[in-house]
Protein backbone atom coordinates (compact mmCIF):
# COMPACT_ATOMS: atom_id res chain seq x y z
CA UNK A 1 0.00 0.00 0.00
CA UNK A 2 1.49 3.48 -0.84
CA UNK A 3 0.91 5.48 2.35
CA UNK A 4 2.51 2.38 4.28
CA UNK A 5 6.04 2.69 5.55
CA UNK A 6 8.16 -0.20 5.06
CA UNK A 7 7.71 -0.58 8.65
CA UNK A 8 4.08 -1.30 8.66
CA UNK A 9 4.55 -3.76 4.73
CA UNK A 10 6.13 -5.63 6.74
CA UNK A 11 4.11 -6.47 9.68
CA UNK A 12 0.97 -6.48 7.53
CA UNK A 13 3.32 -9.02 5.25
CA UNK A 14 3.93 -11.16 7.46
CA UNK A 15 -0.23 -11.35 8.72
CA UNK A 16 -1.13 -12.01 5.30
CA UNK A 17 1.13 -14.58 4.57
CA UNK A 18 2.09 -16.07 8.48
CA UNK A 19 -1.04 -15.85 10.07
CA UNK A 20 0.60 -14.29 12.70
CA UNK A 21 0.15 -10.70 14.66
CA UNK A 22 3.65 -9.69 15.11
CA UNK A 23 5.92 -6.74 16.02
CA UNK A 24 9.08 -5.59 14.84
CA UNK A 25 12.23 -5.58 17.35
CA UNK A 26 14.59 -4.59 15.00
CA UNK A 27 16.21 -4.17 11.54
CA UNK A 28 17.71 -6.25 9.75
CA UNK A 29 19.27 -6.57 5.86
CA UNK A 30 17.65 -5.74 2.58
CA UNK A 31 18.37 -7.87 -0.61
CA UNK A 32 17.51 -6.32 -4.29
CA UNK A 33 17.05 -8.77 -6.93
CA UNK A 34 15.96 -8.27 -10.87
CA UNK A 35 13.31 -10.56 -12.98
CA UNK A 36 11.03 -10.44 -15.78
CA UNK A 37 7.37 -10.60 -15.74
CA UNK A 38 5.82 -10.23 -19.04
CA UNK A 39 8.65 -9.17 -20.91
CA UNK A 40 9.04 -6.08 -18.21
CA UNK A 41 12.57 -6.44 -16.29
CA UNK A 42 11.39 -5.50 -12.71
CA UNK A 43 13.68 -4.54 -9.93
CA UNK A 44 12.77 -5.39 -6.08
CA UNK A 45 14.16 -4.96 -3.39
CA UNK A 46 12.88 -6.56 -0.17
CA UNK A 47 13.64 -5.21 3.50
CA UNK A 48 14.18 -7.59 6.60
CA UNK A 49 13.29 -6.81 10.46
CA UNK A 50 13.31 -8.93 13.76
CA UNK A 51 9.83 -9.55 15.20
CA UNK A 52 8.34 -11.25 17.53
CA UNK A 53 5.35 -12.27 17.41
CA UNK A 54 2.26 -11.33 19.90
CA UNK A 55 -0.73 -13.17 18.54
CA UNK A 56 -2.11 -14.65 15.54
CA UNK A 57 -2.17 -18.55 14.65
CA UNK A 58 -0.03 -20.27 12.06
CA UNK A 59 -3.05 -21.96 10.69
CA UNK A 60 -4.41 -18.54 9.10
CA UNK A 61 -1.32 -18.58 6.72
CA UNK A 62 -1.74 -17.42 3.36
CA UNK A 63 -3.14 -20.73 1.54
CA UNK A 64 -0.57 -19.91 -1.51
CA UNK A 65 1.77 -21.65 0.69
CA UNK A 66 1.29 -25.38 1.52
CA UNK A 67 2.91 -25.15 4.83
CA UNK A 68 4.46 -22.30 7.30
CA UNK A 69 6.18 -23.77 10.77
CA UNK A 70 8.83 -21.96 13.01
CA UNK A 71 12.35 -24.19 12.45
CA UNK A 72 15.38 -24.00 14.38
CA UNK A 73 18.26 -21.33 13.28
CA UNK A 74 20.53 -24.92 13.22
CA UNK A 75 17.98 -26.17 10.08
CA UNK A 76 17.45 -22.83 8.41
CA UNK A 77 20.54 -23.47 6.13
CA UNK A 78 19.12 -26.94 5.26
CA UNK A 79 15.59 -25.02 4.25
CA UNK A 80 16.85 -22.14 2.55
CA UNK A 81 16.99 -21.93 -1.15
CA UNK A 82 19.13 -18.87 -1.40
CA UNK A 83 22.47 -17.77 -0.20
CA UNK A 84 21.16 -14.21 0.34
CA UNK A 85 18.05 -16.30 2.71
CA UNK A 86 20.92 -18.26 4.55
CA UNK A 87 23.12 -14.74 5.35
CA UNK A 88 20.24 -13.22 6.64
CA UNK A 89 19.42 -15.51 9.14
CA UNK A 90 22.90 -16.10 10.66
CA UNK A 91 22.64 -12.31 10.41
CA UNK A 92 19.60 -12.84 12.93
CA UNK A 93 20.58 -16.07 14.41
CA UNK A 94 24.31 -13.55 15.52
CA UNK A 95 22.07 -10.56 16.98
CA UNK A 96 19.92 -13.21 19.16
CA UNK A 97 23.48 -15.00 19.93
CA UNK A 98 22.67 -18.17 19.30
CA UNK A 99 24.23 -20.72 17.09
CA UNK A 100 22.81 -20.26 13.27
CA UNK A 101 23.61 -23.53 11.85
CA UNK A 102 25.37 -21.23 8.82
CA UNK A 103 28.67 -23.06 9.50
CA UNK A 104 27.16 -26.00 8.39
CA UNK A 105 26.15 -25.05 5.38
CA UNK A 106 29.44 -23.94 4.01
């Protein structure tokens, strides 16, 4: 939505497509990335916060997804299809201090 920081994309983001009612704790990265949809070369870049979340139920997820569930940091690398994914959450897993699993996946 236009008049919506990129504060308040994100929390309404994550309730569309989570299920959950969550707040943000902190920032994180961004990544950019580049693709083409209909013959248009479209540029996107895509901001990252902590949150926590304070209500909500993963069973209201966004039905475009077949299945949402919390995983350990340790299995994140494991999960993750993208290298830019992976950084991120050792990025997260390092400002919680606890072990991200990233070493793993090297």
């Amino acid at each position: 939505m236009r008049d919506e920081t990129t504060e308040q994309t994100a929390v309404r983001e994550v309730s569309e497509e989570t299920g959950l009612e969550v707040r943000i704790t902190g920032p994180l990265s961004h990544i950019e990335y580049t693709f083409v949809k209909s013959g248009t070369r479209i540029h996107k870049t895509v901001h990252y916060f902590m949150m926590e979340p304070v209500g909500g139920d993963l069973e209201r997820h966004d039905h475009e997804f077949e299945q949402v569930r919390w995983i350990d940091f340790a299995d994140a690398p494991a999960v993750l299809t993208f290298e830019t994914e992976r950084a991120l959450v050792a990025q997260a897993a390092d400002a919680l201090g606890v072990p991200s699993g990233a070493e793993r996946a090297s």
